[in-house]
Protein backbone atom coordinates (compact mmCIF):
# COMPACT_ATOMS: atom_id res chain seq x y z
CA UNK A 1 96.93 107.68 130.82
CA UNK A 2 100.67 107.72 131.87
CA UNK A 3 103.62 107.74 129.48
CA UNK A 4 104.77 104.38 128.91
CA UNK A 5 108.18 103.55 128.37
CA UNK A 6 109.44 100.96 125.71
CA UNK A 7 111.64 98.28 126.94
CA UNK A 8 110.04 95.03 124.91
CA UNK A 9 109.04 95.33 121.33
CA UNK A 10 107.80 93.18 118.46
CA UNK A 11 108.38 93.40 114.86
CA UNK A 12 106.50 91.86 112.27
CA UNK A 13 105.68 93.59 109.18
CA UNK A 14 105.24 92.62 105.64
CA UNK A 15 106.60 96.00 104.13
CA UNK A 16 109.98 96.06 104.80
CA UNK A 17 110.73 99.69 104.47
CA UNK A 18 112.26 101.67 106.82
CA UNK A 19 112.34 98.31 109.15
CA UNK A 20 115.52 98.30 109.87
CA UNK A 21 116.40 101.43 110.71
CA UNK A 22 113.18 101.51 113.66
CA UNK A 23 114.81 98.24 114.91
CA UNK A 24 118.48 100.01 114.93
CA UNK A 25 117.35 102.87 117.00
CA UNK A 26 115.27 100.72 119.43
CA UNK A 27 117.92 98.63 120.02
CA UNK A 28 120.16 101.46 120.70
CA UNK A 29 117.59 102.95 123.29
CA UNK A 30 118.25 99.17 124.97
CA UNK A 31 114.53 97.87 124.06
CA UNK A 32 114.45 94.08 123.41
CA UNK A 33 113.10 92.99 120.12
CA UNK A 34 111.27 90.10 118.94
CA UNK A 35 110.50 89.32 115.72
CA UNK A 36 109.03 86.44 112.97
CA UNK A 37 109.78 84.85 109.55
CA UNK A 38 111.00 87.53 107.27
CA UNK A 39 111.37 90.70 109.26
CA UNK A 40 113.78 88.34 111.55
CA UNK A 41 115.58 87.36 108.88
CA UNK A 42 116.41 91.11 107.38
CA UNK A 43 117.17 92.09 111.22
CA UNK A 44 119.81 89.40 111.96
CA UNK A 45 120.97 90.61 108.62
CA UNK A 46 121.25 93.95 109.40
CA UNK A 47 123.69 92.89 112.57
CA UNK A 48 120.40 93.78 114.82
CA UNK A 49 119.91 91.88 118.12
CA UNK A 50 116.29 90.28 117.82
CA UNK A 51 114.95 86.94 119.21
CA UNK A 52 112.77 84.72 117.62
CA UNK A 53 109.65 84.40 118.76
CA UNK A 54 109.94 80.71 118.65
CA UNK A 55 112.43 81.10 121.21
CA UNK A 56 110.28 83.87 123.42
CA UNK A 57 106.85 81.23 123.37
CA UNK A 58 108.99 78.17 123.15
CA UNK A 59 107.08 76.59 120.36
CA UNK A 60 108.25 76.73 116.61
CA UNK A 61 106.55 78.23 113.97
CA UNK A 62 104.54 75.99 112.42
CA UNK A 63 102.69 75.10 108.72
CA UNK A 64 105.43 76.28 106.75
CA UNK A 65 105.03 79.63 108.98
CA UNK A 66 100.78 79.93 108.20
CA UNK A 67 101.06 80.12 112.57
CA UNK A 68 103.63 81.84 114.46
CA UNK A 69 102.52 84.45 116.56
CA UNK A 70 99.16 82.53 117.51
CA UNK A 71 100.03 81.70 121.04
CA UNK A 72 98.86 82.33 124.51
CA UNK A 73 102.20 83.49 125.96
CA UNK A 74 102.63 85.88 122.84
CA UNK A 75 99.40 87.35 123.08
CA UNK A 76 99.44 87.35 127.00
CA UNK A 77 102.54 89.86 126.86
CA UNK A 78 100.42 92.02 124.91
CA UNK A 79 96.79 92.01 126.51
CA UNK A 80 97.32 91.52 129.91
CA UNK A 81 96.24 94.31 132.42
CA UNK A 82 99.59 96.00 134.19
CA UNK A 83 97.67 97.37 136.65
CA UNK A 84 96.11 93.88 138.49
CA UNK A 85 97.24 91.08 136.40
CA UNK A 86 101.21 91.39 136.81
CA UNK A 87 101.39 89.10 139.81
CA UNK A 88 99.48 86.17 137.46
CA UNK A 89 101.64 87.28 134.44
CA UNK A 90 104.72 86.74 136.81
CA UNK A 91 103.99 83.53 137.78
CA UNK A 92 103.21 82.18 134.13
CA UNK A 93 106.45 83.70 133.15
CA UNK A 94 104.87 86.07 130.46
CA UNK A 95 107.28 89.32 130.44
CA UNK A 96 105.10 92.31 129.07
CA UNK A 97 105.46 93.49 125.15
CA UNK A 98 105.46 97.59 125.16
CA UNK A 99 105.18 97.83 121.53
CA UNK A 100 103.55 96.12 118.81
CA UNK A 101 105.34 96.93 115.13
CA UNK A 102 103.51 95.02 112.56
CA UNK A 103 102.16 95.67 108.90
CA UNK A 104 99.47 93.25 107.22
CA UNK A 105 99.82 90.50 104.47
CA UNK A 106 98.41 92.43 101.23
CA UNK A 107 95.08 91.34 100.82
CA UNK A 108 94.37 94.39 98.87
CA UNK A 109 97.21 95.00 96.36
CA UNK A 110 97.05 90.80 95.38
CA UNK A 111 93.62 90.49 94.63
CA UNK A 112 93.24 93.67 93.07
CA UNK A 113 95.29 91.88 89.98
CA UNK A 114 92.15 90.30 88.03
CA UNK A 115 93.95 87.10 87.37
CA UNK A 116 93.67 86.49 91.34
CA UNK A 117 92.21 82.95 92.07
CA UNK A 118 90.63 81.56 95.16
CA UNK A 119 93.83 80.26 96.09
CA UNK A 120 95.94 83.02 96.55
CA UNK A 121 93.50 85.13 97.85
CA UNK A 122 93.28 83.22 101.02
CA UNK A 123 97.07 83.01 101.25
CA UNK A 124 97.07 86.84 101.90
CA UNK A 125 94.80 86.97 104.48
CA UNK A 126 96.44 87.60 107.44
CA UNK A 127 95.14 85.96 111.01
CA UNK A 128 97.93 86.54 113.32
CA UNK A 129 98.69 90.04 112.70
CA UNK A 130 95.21 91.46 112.73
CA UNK A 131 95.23 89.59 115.98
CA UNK A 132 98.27 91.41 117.65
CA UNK A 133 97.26 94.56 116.22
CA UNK A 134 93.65 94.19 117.89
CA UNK A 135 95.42 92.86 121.12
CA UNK A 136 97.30 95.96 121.45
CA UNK A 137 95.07 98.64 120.46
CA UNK A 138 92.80 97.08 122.90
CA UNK A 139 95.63 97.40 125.61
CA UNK A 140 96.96 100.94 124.42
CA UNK A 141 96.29 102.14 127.78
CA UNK A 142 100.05 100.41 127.78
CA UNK A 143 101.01 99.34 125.30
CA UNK A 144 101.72 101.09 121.80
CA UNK A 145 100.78 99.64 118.21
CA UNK A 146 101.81 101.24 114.99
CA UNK A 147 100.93 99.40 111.97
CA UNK A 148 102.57 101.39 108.75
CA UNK A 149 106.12 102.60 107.61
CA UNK A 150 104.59 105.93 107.33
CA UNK A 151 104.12 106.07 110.98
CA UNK A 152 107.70 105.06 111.74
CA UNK A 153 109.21 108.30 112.12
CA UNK A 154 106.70 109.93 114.40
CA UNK A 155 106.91 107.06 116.82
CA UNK A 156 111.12 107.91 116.91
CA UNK A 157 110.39 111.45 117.35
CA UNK A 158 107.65 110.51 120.77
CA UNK A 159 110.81 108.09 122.34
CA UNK A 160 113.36 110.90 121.92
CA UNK A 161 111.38 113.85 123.24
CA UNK A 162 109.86 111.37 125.81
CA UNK A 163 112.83 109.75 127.41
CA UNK A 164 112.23 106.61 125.27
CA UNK A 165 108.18 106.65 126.02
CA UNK A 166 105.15 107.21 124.63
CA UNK A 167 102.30 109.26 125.81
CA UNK A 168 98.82 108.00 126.40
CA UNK A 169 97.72 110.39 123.78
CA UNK A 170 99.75 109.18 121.40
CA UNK A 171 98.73 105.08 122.26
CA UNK A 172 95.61 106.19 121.77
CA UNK A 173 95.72 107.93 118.47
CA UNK A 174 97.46 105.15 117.12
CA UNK A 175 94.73 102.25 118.34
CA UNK A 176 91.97 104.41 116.95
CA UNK A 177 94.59 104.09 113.51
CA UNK A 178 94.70 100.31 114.09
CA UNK A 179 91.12 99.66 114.09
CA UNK A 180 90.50 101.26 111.51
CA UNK A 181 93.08 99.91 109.54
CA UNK A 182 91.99 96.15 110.97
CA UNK A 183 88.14 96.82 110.34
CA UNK A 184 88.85 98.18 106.32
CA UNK A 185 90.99 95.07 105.68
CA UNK A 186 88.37 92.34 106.71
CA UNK A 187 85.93 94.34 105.06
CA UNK A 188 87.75 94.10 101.77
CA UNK A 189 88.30 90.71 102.36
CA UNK A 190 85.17 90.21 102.51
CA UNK A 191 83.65 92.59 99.49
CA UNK A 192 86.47 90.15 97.77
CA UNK A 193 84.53 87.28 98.56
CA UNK A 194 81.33 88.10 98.04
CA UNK A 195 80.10 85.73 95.18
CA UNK A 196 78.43 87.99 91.77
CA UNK A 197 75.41 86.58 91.84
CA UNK A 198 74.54 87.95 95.94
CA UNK A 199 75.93 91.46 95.37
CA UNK A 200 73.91 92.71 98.78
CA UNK A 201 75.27 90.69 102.18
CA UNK A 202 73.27 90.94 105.38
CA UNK A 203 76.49 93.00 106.59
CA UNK A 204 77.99 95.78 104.06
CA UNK A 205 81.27 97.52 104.87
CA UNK A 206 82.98 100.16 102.54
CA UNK A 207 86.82 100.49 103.35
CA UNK A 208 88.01 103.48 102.80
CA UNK A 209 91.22 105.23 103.56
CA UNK A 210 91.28 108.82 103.66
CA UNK A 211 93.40 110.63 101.04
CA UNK A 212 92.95 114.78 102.76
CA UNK A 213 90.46 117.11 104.82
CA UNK A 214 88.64 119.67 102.96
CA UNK A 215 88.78 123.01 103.68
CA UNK A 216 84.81 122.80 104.39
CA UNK A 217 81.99 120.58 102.80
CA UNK A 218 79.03 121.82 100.28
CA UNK A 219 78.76 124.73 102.40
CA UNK A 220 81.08 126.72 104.23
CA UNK A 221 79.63 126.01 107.41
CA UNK A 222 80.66 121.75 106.93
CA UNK A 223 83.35 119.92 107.70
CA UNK A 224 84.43 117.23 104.86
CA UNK A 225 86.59 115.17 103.91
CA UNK A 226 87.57 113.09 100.58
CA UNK A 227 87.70 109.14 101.16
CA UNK A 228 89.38 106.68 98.60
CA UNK A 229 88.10 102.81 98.31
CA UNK A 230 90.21 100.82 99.18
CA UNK A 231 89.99 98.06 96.56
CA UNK A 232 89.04 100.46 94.00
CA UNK A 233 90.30 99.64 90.46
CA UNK A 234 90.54 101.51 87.30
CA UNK A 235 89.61 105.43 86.99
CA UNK A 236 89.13 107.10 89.75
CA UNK A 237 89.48 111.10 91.46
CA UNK A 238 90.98 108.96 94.25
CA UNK A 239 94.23 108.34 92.40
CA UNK A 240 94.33 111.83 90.18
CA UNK A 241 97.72 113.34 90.44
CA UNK A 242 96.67 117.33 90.78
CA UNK A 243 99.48 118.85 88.87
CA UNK A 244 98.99 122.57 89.78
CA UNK A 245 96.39 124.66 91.54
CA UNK A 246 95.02 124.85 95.25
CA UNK A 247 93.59 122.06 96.99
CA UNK A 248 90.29 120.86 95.88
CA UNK A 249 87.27 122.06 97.69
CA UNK A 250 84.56 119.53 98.28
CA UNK A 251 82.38 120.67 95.37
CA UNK A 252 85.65 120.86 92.73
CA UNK A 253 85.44 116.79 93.69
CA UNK A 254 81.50 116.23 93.03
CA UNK A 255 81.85 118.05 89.95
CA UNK A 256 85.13 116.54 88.41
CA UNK A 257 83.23 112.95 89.25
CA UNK A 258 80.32 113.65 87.48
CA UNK A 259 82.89 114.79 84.13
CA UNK A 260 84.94 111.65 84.78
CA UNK A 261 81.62 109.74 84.46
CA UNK A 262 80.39 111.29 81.24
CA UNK A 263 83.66 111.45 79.75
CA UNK A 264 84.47 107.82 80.43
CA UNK A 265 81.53 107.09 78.33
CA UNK A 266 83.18 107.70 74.96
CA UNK A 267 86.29 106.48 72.89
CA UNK A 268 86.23 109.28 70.41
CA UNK A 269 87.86 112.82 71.11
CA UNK A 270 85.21 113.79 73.41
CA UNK A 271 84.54 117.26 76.05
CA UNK A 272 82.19 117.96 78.90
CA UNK A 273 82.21 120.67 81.15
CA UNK A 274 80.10 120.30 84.08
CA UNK A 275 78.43 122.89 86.27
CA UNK A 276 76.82 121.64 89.62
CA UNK A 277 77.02 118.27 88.37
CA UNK A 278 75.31 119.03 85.47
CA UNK A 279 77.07 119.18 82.30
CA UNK A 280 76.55 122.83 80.90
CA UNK A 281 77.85 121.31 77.29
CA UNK A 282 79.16 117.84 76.17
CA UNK A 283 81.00 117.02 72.40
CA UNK A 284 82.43 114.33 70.41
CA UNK A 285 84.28 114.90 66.95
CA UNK A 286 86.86 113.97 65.32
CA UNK A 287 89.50 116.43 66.74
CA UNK A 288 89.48 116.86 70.51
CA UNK A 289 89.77 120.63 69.52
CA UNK A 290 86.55 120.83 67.55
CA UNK A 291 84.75 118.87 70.59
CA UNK A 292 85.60 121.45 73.02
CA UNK A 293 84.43 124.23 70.72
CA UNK A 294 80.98 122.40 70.59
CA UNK A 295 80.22 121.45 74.49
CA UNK A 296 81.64 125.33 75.04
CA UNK A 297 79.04 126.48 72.29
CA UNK A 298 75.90 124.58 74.07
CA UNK A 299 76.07 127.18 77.50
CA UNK A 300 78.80 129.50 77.51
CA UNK A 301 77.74 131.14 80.17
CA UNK A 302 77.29 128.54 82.86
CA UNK A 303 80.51 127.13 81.75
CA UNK A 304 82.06 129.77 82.96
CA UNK A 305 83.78 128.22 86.56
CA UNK A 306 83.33 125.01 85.29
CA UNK A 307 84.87 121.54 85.51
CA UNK A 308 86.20 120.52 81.79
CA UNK A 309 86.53 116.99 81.77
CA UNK A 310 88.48 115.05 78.34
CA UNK A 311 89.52 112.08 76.70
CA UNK A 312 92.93 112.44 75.67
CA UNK A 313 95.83 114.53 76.38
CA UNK A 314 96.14 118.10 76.74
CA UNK A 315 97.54 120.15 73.94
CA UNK A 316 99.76 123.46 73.92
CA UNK A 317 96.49 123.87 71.01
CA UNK A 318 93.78 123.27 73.56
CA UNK A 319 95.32 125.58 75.88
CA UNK A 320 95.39 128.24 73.55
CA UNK A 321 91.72 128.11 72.54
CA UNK A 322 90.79 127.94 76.31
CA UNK A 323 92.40 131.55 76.75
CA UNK A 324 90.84 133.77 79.34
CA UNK A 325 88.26 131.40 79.90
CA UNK A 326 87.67 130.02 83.47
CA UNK A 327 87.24 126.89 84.58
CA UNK A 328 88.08 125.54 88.11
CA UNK A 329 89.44 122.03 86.95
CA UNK A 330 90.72 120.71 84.50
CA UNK A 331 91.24 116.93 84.17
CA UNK A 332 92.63 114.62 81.46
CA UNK A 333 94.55 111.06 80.66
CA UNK A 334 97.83 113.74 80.67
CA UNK A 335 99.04 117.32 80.34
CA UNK A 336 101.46 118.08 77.18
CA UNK A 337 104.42 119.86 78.98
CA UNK A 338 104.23 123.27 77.06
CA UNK A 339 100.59 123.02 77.74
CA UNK A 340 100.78 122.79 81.49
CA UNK A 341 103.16 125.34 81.98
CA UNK A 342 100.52 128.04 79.88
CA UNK A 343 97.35 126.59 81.94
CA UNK A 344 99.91 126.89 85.75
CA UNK A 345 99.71 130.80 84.80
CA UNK A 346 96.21 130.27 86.19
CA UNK A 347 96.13 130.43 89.73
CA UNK A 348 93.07 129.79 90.39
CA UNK A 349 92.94 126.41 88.05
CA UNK A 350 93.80 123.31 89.55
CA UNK A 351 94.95 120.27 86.81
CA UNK A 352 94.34 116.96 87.16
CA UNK A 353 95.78 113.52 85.78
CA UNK A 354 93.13 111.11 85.85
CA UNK A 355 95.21 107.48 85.20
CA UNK A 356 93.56 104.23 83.76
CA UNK A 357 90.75 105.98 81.51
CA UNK A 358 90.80 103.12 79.29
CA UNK A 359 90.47 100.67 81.76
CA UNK A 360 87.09 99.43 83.15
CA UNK A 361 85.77 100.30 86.61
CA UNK A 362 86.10 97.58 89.52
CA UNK A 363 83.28 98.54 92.32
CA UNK A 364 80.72 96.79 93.01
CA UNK A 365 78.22 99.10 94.51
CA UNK A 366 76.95 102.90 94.28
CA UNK A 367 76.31 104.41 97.83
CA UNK A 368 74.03 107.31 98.18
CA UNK A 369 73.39 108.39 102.15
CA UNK A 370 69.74 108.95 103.74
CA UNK A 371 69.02 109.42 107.24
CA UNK A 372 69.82 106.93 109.06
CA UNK A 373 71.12 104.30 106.80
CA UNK A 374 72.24 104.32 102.95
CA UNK A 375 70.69 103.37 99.84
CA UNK A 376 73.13 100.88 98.05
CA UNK A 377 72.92 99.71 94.05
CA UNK A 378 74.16 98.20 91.41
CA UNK A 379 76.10 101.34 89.12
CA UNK A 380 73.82 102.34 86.76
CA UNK A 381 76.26 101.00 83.19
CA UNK A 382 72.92 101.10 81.20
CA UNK A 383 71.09 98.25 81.65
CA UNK A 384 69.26 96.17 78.93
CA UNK A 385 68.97 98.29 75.27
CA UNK A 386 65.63 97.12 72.89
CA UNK A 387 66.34 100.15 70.48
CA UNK A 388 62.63 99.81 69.18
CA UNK A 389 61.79 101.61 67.11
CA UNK A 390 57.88 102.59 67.86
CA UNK A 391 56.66 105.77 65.06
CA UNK A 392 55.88 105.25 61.39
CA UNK A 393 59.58 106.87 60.35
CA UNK A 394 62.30 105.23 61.23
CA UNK A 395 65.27 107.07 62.28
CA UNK A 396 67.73 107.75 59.53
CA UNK A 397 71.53 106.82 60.25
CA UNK A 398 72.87 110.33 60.97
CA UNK A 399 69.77 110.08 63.21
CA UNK A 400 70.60 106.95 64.72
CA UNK A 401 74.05 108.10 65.54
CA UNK A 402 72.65 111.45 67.56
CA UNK A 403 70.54 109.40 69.38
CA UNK A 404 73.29 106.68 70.13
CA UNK A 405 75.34 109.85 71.46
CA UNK A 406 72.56 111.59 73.48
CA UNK A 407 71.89 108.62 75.20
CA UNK A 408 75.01 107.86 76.91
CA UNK A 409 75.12 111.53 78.28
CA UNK A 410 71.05 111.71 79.27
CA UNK A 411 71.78 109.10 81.95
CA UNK A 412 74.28 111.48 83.80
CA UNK A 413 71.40 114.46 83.86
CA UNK A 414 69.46 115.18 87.26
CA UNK A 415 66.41 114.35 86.59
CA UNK A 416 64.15 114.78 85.31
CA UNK A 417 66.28 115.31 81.97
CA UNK A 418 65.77 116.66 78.74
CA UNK A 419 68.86 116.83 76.13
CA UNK A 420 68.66 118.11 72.91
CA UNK A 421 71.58 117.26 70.55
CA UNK A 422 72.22 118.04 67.10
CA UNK A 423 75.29 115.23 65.33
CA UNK A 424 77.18 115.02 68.19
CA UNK A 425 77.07 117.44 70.19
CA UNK A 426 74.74 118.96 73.14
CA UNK A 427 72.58 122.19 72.04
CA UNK A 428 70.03 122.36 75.12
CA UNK A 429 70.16 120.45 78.25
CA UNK A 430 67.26 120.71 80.48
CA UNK A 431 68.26 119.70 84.22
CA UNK A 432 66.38 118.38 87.53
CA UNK A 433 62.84 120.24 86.80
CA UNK A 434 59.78 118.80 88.66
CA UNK A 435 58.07 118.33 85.16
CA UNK A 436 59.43 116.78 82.06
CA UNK A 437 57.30 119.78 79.93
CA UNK A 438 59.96 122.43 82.13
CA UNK A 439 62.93 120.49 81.40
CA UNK A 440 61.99 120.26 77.59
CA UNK A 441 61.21 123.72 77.18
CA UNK A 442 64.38 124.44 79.60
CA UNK A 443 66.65 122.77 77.07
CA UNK A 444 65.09 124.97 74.50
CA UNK A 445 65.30 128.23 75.88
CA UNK A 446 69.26 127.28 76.66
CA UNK A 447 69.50 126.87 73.21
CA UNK A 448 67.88 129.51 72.50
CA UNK A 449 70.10 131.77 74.72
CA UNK A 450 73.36 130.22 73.44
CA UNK A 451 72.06 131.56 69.60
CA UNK A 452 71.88 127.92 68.81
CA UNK A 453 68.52 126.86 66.31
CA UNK A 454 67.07 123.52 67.50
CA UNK A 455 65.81 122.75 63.82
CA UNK A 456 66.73 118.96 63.09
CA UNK A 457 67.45 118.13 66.52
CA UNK A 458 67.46 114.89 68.18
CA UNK A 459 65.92 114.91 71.96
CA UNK A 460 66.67 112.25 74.46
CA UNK A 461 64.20 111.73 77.95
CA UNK A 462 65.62 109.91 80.59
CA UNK A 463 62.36 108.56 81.45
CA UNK A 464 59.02 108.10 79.54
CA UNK A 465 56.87 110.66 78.58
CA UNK A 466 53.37 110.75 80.93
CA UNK A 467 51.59 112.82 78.40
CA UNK A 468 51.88 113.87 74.81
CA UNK A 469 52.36 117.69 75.66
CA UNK A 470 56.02 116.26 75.92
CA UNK A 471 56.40 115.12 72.64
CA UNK A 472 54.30 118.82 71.12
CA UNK A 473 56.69 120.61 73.06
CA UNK A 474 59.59 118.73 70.93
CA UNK A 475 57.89 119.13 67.56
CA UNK A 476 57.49 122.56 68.46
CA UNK A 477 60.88 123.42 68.99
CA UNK A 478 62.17 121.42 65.45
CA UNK A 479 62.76 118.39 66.57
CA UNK A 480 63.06 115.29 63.98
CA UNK A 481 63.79 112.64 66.41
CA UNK A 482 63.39 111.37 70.04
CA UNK A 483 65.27 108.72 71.92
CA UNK A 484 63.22 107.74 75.35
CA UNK A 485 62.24 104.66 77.91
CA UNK A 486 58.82 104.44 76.85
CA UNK A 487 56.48 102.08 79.55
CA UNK A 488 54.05 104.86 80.05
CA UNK A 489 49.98 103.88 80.24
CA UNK A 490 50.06 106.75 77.43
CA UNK A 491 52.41 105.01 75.38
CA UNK A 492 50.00 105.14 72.50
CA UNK A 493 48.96 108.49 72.98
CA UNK A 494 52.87 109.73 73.12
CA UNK A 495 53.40 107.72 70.09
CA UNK A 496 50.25 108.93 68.24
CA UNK A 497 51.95 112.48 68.83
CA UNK A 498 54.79 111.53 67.52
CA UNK A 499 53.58 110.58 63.95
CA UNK A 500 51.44 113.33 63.84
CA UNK A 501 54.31 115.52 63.80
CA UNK A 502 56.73 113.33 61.78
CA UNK A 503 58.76 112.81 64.51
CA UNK A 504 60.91 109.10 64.67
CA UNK A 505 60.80 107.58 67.69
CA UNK A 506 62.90 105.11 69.40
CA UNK A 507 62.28 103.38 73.18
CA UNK A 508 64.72 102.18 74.83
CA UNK A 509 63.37 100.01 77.64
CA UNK A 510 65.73 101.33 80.19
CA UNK A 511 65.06 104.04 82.22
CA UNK A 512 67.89 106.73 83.33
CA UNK A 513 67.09 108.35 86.57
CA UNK A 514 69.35 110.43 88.33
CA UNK A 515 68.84 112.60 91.77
């Protein structure tokens, strides 16, 4: 593709910024400029010579300005082909547009607000410029289309070294940026739309916008990078501000998710630190202090180049007990000043702000990939609780309160999962084993390992127990209580166990897989 030089723009944006000053600098390089509504308003403002488009099409805007660039002479300038359809262009008197300037009505910012109605919604849902955009990324072979502020300043550098024209490369780059851009806004407009009670449509579309490459993927050998919804509201890695430390590798990410997800469970003082997306220890107390001590305590060792994930904001105290220790990341609500500037002697330690902790989490689906397609669900936010209690003894409050506890972190442990807590805090955690006997007896030996006795515990299963050997492996290692699913055809048998060794028991009806 050739260079193309710029000699008939239009402008049409919603953002403002940086508007003028594109305009000034085209119209000192001679280009004519056309323009709509608002953005003609601010440029006759600004002294800038622009004509209406009214004027170029020769019909007014119309429906209190719901239509104005929606005509065939408009979007003729734009799509029509300069190599064979000049002489037709010519004689309909439709003078070519070189470049297409426009920025979309926000669809995403308005309705992310919760109090957006119907109404309103629709109002921001932009028809004509989605149609230019398309129109000239369609026709970059000559013409150019940039559709953000952001993008502004490159497009001023290409007309200066270019003699006031833009390369084919550069057309191109910036259609492949304008479909993209066109194709994530109709598909939020139309995740927006989607009524509660049909979650699934026949046609899903995630918009996402991409916030940085990684350096490589899981493994060195693949290429990543991090995507943020677009539409997304409440907590998120997506909007973390990373105060200090290198740039997070594709791992540091999956990690730090599965902390934010545990952590955002509680609303007391409340640690986990995560290794491979397991949590290695998770605490709640009364002191934030005291709950790091006790998910630390649970598996020192694979701790060790963890991901600490908490709950409130990070003391000059905390940072002290930390030490030596090393973690990769480190994320909370906020960083105390004096606290941040001990943890940035850490190279090696990146910090991050997580905002909106509090506040309750807006998407719709959970998106796992398979080959070939992608498995898409409901989040899994726990589902309908029974409680029954099933054994002769019933749990006692303190017991209760464990199991209450042990719960809410069992549903973020590959299965299958075995945790053993004591009050609460996490003693043993038994991760991903092919039989729920391994994981219990893996959540004992870690236990074991981290000097930690397992007398009095309280054990919570993610799914049922198939066989009673389950429930004589917990007896065996001290437990007093158990906290599971229940549904199995052994039910009884599991439950006959159970009294046998004095054990209260609790189903839960729900199920807590994880892979």
């Amino acid at each position: 593709m050739q260079d193309t030089p710029i000699r008939r723009a239009i402008l049409s944006v919603w953002d403002k910024t940086g508007i003028v000053e594109l305009a000034q600098d085209l119209a000192n390089r001679g280009v004519e400029i056309l323009s709509t509504g608002g953005t003609l308003r601010t440029l006759t403002a600004a002294g800038i010579p622009v004509t209406s488009v009214a004027d170029f099409t020769g019909h007014p805007e119309i429906f209190a300005g719901r239509v104005k660039t929606l005509h065939p002479k408009l979007e003729g300038a734009i799509l029509y082909r300069r190599h064979d359809q000049a002489d037709e262009a010519g004689e309909l008197g439709i003078p070519p547009i070189d470049l297409v300037v426009v920025n979309l009505y926000p669809f995403e910012a308005v309705t992310a607000d919760p109090s957006c109605d119907l109404a309103k919604a629709l109002e921001h849902i932009d028809i004509g410029g989605p149609t230019m955009i398309r129109a000239a990324a369609k026709n970059h072979t000559a013409v150019t289309v940039v559709i953000e502020p952001a993008q502004y300043g490159m497009l001023r550098v290409e007309l200066e070294d270019n003699d006031g024209s833009v390369t084919g490369a550069t057309r191109a780059s910036l259609a492949r940026h304008a479909f993209a851009r066109v194709s994530g806004y109709d598909a939020t407009i139309a995740a927006w739309l989607q009524p509660e009670d049909a979650p699934f449509p026949a046609r899903l579309s995630v918009p996402m916008s991409k916030i940085q490459d990684m350096r490589y993927g899981e493994n060195p050998h693949q290429r990543a990078a991090f995507y943020g919804e677009l539409g997304w509201s409440g907590p998120s890695l997506a909007k973390a501000k990373q105060l200090h430390g290198k740039a997070l590798s594709y791992n540091n990410i999956n990690d730090a998710d599965s902390a934010l997800r545990i952590v955002l469970e509680f609303t007391e003082p409340t640690a986990v630190i995560i290794k491979h997306a397991n949590p290695s220890g998770v605490a709640s107390a009364d002191e934030l202090i005291t709950a790091y001590d006790h998910a630390l305590a649970c598996d020192p060792i694979s701790a060790f180049g963890g991901i600490l994930a908490i709950n409130r904001p990070f003391t000059l105290e905390l940072a002290e007990r930390i030490g030596k220790h090393f973690f990769e990341v480190i994320l909370a609500p906020a960083f105390e000043e004096d606290a941040a500037a001990k943890m940035m002697r850490k190279k090696n330690l990146r910090l991050l702000v997580v905002p909106e902790m509090s506040e309750p989490r807006s998407g719709a689906h959970y998106v796992a990939r398979v080959m070939g397609g992608y498995l898409v669900s409901d989040w899994d936010e726990g589902g309908p609780e029974e409680r029954r209690v099933v054994s002769e003894r019933a749990p006692t409050d303190e017991e209760h309160a464990s199991m209450d506890f042990a719960w809410k972190v069992a549903k973020h442990v590959k299965s299958n999962a075995i945790l053993l807590v004591k009050g609460t805090r996490t003693i043993g955690v038994g991760a991903g084993q092919m039989s729920r006997v391994d994981a219990s007896e893996l959540a004992v030996l870690k236990a074991s390992k981290a000097g930690i006795d397992t007398t009095g515990c309280v054990l919570a299963s993610d799914a049922f127990f198939p066989f009673r050997d389950g429930l004589d492996a917990a007896a065996k290692s001290g437990c007093c209580a158990v906290i599971e699913p229940g549904g199995s055809i052994r039910d009884d048998e599991v439950i006959g166990a159970a009294n046998e060794h004095g054990l209260a028991m609790v189903f839960t009806g729900t199920r807590h897989f994880r892979h």
